[in-house]
Protein backbone atom coordinates (compact mmCIF):
# COMPACT_ATOMS: atom_id res chain seq x y z
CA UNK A 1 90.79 1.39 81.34
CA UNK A 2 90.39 4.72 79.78
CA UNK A 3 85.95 3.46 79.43
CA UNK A 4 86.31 3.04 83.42
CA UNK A 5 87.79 6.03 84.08
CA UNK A 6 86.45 8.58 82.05
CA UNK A 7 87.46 11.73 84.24
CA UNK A 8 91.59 10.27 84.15
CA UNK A 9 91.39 11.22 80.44
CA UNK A 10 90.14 14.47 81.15
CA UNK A 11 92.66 15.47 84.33
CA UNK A 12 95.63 14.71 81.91
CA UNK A 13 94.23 16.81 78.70
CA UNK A 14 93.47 19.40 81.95
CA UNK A 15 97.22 19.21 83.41
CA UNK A 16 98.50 19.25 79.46
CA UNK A 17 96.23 22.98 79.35
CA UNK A 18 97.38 23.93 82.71
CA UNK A 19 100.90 24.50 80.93
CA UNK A 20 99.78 26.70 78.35
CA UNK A 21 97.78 28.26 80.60
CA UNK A 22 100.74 28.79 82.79
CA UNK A 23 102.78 29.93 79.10
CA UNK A 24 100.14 32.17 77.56
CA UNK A 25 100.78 35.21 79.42
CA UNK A 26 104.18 35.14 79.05
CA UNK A 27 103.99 34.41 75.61
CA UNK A 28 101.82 37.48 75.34
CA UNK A 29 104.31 40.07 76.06
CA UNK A 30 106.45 38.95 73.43
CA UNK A 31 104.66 40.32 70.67
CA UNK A 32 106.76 43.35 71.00
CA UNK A 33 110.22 41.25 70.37
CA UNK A 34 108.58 39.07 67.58
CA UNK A 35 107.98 41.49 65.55
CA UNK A 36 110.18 42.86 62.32
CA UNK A 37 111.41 46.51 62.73
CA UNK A 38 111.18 46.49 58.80
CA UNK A 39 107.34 45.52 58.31
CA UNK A 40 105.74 45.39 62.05
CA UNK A 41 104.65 42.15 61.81
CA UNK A 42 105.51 38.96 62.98
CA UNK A 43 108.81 37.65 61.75
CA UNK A 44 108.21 35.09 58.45
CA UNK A 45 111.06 33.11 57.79
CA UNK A 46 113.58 35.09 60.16
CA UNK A 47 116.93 35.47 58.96
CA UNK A 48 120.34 36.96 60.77
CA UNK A 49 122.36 39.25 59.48
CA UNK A 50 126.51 39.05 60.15
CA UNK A 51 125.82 42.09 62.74
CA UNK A 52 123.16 39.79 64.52
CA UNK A 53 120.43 41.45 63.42
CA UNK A 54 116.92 39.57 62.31
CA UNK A 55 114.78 40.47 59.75
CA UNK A 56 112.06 38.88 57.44
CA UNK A 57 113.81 37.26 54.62
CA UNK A 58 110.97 39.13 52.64
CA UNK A 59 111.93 42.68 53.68
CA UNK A 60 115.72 41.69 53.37
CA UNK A 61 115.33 40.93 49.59
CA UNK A 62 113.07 44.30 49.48
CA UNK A 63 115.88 46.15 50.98
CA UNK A 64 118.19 44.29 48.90
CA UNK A 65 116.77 45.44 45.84
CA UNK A 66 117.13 48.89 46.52
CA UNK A 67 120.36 48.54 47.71
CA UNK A 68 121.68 46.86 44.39
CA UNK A 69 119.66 49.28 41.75
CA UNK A 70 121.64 52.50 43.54
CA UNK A 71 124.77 51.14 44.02
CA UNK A 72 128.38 50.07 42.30
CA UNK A 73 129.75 47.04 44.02
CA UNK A 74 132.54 44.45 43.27
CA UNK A 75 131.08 41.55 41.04
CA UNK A 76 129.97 38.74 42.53
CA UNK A 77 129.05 40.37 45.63
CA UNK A 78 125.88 42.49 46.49
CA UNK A 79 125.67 45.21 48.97
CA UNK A 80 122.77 45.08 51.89
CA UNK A 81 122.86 47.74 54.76
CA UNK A 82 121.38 47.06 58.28
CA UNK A 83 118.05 48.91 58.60
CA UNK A 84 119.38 49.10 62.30
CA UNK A 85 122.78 49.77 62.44
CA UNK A 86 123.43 50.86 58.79
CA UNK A 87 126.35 48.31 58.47
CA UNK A 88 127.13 47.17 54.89
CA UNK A 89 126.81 43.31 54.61
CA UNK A 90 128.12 41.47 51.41
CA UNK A 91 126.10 38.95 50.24
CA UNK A 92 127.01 36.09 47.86
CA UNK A 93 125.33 36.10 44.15
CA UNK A 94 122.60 33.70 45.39
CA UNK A 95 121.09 36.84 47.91
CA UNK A 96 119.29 36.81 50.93
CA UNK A 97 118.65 32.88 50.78
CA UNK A 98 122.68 32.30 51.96
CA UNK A 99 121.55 34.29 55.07
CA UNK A 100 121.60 31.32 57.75
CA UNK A 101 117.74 31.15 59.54
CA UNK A 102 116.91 31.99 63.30
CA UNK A 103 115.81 28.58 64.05
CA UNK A 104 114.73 29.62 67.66
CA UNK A 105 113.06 32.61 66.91
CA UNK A 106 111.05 31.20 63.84
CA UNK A 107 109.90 28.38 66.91
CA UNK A 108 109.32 31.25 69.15
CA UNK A 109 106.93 32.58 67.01
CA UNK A 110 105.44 29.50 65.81
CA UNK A 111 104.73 28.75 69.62
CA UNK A 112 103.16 32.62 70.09
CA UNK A 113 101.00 32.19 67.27
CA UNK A 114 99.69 28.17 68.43
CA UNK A 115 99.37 29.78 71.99
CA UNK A 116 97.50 32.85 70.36
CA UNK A 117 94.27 31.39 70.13
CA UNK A 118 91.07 31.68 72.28
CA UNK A 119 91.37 29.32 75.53
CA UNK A 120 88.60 28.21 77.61
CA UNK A 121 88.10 30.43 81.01
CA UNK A 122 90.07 29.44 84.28
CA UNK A 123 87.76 28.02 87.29
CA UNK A 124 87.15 30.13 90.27
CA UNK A 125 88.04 27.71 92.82
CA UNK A 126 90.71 26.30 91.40
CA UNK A 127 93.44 28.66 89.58
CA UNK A 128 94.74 27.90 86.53
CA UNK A 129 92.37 25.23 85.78
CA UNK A 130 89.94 25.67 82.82
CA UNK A 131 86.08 25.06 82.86
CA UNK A 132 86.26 22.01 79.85
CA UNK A 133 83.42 19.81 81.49
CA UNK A 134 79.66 20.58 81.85
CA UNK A 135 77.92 19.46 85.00
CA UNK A 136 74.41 18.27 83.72
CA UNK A 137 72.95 18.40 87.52
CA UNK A 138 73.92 21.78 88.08
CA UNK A 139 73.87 23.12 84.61
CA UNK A 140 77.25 24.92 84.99
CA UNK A 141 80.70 24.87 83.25
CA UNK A 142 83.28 22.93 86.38
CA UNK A 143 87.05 21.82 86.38
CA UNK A 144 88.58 18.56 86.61
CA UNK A 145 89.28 19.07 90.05
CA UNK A 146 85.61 20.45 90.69
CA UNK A 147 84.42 16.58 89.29
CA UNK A 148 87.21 14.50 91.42
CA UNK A 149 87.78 16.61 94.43
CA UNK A 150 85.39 19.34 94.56
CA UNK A 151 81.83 20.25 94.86
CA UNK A 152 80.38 18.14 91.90
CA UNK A 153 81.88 14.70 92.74
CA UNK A 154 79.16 11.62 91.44
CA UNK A 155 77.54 14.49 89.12
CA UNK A 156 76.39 13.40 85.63
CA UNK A 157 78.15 15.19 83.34
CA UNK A 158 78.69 15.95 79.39
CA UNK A 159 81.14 16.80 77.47
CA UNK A 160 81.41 21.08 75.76
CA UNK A 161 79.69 19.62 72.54
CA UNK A 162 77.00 18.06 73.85
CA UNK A 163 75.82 20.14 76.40
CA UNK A 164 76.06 23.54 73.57
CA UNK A 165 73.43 21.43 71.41
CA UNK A 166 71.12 20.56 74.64
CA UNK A 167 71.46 24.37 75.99
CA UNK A 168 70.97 26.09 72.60
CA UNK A 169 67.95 23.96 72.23
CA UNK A 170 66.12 24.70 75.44
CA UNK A 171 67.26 28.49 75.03
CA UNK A 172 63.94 29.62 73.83
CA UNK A 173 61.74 28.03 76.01
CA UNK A 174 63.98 29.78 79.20
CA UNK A 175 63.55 33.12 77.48
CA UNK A 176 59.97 32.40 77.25
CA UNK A 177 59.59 32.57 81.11
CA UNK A 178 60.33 36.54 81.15
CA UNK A 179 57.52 37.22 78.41
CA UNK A 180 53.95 37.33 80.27
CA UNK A 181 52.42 38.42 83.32
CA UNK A 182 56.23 38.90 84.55
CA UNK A 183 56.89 40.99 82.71
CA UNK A 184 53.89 43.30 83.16
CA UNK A 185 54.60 43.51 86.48
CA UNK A 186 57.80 44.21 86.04
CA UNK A 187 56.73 47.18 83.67
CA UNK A 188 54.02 48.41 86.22
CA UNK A 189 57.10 48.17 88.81
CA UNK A 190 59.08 50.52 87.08
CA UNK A 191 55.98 52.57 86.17
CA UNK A 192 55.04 53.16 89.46
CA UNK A 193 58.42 53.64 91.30
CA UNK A 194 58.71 56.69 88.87
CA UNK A 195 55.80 58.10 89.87
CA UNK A 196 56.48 57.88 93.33
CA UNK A 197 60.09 58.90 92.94
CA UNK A 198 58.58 62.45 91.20
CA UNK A 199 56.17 62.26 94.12
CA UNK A 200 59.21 62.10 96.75
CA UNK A 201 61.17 64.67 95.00
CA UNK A 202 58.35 67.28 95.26
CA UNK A 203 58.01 66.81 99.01
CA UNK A 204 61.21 67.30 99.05
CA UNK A 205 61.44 70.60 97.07
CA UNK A 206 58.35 72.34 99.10
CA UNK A 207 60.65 71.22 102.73
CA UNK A 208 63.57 72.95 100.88
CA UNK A 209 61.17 75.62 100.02
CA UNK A 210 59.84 75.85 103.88
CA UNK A 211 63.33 75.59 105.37
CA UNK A 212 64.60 78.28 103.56
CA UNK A 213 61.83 80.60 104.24
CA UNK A 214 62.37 79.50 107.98
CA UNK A 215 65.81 80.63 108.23
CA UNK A 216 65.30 83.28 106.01
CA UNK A 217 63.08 84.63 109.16
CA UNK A 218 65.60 83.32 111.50
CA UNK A 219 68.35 85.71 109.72
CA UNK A 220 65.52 88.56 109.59
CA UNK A 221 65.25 88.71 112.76
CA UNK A 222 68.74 88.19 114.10
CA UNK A 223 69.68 91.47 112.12
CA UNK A 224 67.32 93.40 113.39
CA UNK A 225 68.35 92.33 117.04
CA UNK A 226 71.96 93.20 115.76
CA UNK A 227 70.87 96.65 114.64
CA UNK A 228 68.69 97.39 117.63
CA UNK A 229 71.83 96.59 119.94
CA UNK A 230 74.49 98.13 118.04
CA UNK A 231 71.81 101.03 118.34
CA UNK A 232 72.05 100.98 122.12
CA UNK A 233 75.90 100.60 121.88
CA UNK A 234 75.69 104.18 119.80
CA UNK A 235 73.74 105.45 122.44
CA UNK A 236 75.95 104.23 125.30
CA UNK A 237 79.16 106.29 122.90
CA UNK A 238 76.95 109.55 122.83
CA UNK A 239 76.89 109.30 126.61
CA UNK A 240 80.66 108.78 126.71
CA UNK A 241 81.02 111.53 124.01
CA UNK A 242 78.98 114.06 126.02
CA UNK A 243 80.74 112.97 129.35
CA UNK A 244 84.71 113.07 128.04
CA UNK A 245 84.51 115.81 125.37
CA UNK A 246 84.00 118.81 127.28
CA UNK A 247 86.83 117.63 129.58
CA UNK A 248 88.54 117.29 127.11
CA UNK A 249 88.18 120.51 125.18
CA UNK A 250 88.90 121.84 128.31
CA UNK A 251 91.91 120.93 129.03
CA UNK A 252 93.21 121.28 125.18
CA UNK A 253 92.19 124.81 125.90
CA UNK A 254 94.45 125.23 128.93
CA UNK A 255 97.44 123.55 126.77
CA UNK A 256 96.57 126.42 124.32
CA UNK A 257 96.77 129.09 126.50
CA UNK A 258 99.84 127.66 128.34
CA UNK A 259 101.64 127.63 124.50
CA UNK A 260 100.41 131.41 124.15
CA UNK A 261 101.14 132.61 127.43
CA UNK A 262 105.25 130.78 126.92
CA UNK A 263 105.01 132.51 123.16
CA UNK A 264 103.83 136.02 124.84
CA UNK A 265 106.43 135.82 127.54
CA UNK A 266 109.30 135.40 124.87
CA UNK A 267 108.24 137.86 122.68
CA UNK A 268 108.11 140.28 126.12
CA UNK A 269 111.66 139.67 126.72
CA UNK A 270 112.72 141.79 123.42
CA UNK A 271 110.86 144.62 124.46
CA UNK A 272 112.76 147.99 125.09
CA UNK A 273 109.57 150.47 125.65
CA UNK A 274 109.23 150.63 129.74
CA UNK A 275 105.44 151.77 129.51
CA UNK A 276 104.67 148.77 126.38
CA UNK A 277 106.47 146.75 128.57
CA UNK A 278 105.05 147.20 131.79
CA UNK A 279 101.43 147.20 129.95
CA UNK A 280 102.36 143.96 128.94
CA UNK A 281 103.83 142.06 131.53
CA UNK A 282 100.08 143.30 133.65
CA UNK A 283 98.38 141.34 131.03
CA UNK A 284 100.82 138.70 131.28
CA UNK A 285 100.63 138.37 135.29
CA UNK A 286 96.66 138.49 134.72
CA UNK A 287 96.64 135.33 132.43
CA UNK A 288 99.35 133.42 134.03
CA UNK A 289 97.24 133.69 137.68
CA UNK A 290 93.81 132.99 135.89
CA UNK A 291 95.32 129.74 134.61
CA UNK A 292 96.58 128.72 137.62
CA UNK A 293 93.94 129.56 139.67
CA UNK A 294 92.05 127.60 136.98
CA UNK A 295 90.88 123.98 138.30
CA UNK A 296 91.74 121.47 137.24
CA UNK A 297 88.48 118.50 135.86
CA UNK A 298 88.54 115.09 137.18
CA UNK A 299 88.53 112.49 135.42
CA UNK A 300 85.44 110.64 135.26
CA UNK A 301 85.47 106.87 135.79
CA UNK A 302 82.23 106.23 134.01
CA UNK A 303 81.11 102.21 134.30
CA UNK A 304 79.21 101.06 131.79
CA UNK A 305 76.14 99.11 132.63
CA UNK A 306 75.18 95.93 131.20
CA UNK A 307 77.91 94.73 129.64
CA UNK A 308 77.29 92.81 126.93
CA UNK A 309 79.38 89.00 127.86
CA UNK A 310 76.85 88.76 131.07
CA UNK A 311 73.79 90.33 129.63
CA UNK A 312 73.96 87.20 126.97
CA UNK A 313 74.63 84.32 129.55
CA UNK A 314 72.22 85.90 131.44
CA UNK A 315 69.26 86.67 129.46
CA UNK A 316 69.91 84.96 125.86
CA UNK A 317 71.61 81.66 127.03
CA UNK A 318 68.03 79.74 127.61
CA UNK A 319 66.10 81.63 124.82
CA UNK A 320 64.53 79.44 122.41
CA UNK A 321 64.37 79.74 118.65
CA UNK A 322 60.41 80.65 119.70
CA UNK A 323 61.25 83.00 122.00
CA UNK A 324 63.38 85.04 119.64
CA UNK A 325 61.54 87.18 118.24
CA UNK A 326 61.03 88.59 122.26
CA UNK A 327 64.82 88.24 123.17
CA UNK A 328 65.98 91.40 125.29
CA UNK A 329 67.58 94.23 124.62
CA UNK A 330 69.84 96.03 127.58
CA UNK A 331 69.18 99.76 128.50
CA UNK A 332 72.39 100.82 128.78
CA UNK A 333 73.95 103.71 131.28
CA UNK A 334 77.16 105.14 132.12
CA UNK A 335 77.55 105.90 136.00
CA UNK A 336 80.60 107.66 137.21
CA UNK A 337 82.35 106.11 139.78
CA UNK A 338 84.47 108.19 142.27
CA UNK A 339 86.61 107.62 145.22
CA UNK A 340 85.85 109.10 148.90
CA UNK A 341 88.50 111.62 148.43
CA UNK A 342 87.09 112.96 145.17
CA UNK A 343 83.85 112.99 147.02
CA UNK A 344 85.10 115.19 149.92
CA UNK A 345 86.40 117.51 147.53
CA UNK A 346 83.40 117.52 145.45
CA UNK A 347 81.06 118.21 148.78
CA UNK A 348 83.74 121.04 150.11
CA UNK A 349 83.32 122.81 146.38
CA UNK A 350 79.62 122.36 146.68
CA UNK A 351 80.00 124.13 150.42
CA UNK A 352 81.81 126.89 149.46
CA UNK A 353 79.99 127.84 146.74
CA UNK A 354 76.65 127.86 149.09
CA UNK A 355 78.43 130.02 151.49
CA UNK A 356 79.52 132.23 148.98
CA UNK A 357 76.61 132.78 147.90
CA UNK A 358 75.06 133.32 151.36
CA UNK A 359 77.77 135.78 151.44
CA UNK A 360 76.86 137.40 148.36
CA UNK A 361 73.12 137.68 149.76
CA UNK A 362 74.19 139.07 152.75
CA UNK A 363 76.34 141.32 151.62
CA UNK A 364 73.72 142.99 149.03
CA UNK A 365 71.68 143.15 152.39
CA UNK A 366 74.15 145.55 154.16
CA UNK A 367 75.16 147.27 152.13
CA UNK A 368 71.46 148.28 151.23
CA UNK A 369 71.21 149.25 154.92
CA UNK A 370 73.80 151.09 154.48
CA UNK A 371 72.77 153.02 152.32
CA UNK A 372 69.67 153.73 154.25
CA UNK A 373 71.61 154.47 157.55
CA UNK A 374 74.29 156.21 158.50
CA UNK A 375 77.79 154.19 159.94
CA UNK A 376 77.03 155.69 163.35
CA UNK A 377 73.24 154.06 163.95
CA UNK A 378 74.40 151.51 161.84
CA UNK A 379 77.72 150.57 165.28
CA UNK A 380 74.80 151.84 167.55
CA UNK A 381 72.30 148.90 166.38
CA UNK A 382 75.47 146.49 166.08
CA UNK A 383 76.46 147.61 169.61
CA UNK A 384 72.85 146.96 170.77
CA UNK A 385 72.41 143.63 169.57
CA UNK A 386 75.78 142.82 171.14
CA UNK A 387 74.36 143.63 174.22
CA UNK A 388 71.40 141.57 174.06
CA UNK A 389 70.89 138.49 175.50
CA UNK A 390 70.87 136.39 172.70
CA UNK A 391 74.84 136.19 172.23
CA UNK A 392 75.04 134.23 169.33
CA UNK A 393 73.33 136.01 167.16
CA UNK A 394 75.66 139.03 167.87
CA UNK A 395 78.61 136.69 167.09
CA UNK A 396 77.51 135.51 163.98
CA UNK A 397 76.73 139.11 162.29
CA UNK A 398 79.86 140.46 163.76
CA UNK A 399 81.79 137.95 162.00
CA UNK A 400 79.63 138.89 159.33
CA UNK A 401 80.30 142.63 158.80
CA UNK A 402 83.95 141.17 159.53
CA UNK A 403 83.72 139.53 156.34
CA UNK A 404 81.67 142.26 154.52
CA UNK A 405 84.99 144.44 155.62
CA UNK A 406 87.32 141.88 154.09
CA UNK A 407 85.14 141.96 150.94
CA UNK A 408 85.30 145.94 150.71
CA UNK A 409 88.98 146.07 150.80
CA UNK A 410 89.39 143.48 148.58
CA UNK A 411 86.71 145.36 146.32
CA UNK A 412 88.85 148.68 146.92
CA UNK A 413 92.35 146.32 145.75
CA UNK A 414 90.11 146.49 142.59
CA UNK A 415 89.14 149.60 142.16
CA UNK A 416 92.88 150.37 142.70
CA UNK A 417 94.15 148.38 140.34
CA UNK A 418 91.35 149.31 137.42
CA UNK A 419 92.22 152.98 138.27
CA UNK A 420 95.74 152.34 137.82
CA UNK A 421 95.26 150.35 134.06
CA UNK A 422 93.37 153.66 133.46
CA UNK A 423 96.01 155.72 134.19
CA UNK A 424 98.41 153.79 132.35
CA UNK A 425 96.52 153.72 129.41
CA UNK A 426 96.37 157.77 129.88
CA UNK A 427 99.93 157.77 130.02
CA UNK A 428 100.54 155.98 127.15
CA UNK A 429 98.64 158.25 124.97
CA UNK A 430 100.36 160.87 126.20
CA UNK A 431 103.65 159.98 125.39
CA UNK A 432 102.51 158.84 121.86
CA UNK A 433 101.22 162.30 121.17
């Protein structure tokens, strides 16, 4: 039966290994309990001690030894103490051999050590089975399921024996087919793929080279479109500087004076002299109308033309990395911006200044003719033209010697008043003498 069915033989000796198999690695992580705490080894000939403790029979009767050669006991009894638990066991004049044996352990380990040995490898496509049979067609290690139910079914095949004395044979002529022209080629594969490798690697170094001295220009000339705009940006500050700091010196002047003329009015208050006093309170009238007669600057709403948000999307948004080098720059300006009531005022100064000075030209002019004639030819020509025709004209110069009038007075006020500073000043020598 067994001549007939030569694979039945082999599925039982396969399902027999498929146990150990199954055992093996379980046995393997008991190395750690099978072995003696005394020796670290395997336990030979385990015995128990009363306190349940197992040992080699071996290092008991070392242990023993000591034990008895540094001790004083009772006769007939020797002393052994645990390794473990230091507990002191008596043990009858025959020793270590009345100790009773650890049957299961000392099978245990018998088992581990069987079980220890080198098994055959487990098949890929079926778990837990080994490779034990040799499939002559294929020339491949297969299972007993591979043979029945698998992939090899009908193969010849040969047992591990056989086929190790067939393969070990033809070994050399199978290494001879790598010696030859194969493996020049090989060689002159592996030669050349080198050199073009080294080859590759310096094209690749001389475009790393290239890029870098591309952007290197790129960044060149990004800074110096960066400086050359922050440049026009410093301009575009100088204008604000030159149109904001006078004003503003200005009117930090006028604060001063207002804190000198409050300091000069306090320190008035204290003082008793009539004539100091007086002198000082002139001064003090003088400088109080000056600064409020003073105008006041406008403010200047400057704009500020291009700005930069629009002069990007506006001129930089399509530039290419060619065109970058000519990229724009803006030209800025600061305009001042005023309202139509500003403006009035503005065009009313500028007026009155003109006619002032018309005023100023005209006065010069009579007053040089009078000089030259007397007040009475001086009505009779006024008087003349008056009668004339052209009525206008003797409007407009007798509202202009109306004016001159106004101008004399007011020019007499100040003679007046330097006269009287004069004779104050006179006065107050006086008295100090």
């Amino acid at each position: 039966m067994h001549s007939k069915c030569p694979s039945h033989s082999k599925i039982m000796f396969l399902q027999g290994r498929t146990a150990v198999a199954y055992v093996c690695p379980v046995m393997d992580n008991l190395e750690e309990d099978l072995t003696c705490s005394v020796c670290y080894g395997l336990f030979t000939d385990p015995r128990v001690l009363p306190c349940s403790h197992t040992f080699c029979k071996s290092c008991l009767e070392n242990v023993l030894q000591v034990s008895v050669n540094f001790s004083i006991w009772r006769p007939l009894r020797l002393p052994l103490k645990c390794p473990n638990c230091r507990s002191v066991v008596e043990l009858p004049t025959n020793g270590v051999d009345a100790l009773p044996v650890n049957v299961c352990l000392r099978a245990i380990v018998e088992k581990y050590q069987r079980d220890s040995q080198p098994r055959s490898p487990a098949c890929p496509e079926h778990p837990r089975q080994p490779l034990n049979v040799y499939c002559v067609q294929d020339r491949k290690l297969i299972c007993g399921f591979c043979l029945t139910i698998g992939q090899h079914q009908g193969h010849a095949i040969d047992d591990l024996q056989t086929a190790y004395v067939k393969e070990r044979t033809g070994q050399a002529g199978l290494m001879e087919s790598l010696r030859g022209k194969r493996w020049e080629d090989i060689c002159s594969l592996a030669e050349r793929l080198e050199q073009e490798k080294v080859r590759s690697e310096a094209l690749v170094e001389n475009d790393r080279e290239v890029a870098s001295r591309f952007f290197q220009g790129l960044d060149l000339i990004l800074a110096q479109k960066k400086e050359q705009f922050m440049q026009a940006l410093d301009r575009a500050s100088v204008l604000l500087a030159c149109a904001y700091d006078p004003l503003i010196e200005q009117v930090k002047d006028m604060q001063e004076e207002h804190s000198d003329l409050i300091s000069l009015s306090s320190s008035i208050e204290s003082e008793e002299c009539p004539l100091v006093y007086l002198e000082k309170v002139h001064q003090l009238r003088q400088r109080v109308n000056a600064l409020s007669q003073t105008a006041l600057p406008e403010i200047p709403s400057l704009h500020m033309t291009p700005r930069a948000e629009p002069f990007f999307e506006e001129h930089w948004s399509d530039v290419t990395i060619r065109g970058l080098r000519d990229g724009p720059l803006p030209e800025i300006s600061c305009h001042a911006h005023r309202s139509a009531q500003a403006a009035d005022q503005t065009q009313s100064r500028r007026l009155r200044s003109s006619s002032a000075v018309v005023v100023m030209v005209l006065l010069v002019l009579v007053l040089t003719a009078l000089c030259l004639h007397s007040v009475g030819g001086l009505r009779h020509v006024v008087e003349n033209i008056s009668t004339e025709p052209l009525h206008d004209i003797g409007t407009f110069f007798f509202c202009l010697l109306h004016h001159v009038v106004m101008k004399l007075n007011t020019f007499t006020s100040t003679l007046g008043e330097n006269t009287y500073q004069y004779l104050l000043s006179f006065l107050k020598t006086l008295h100090l003498c």
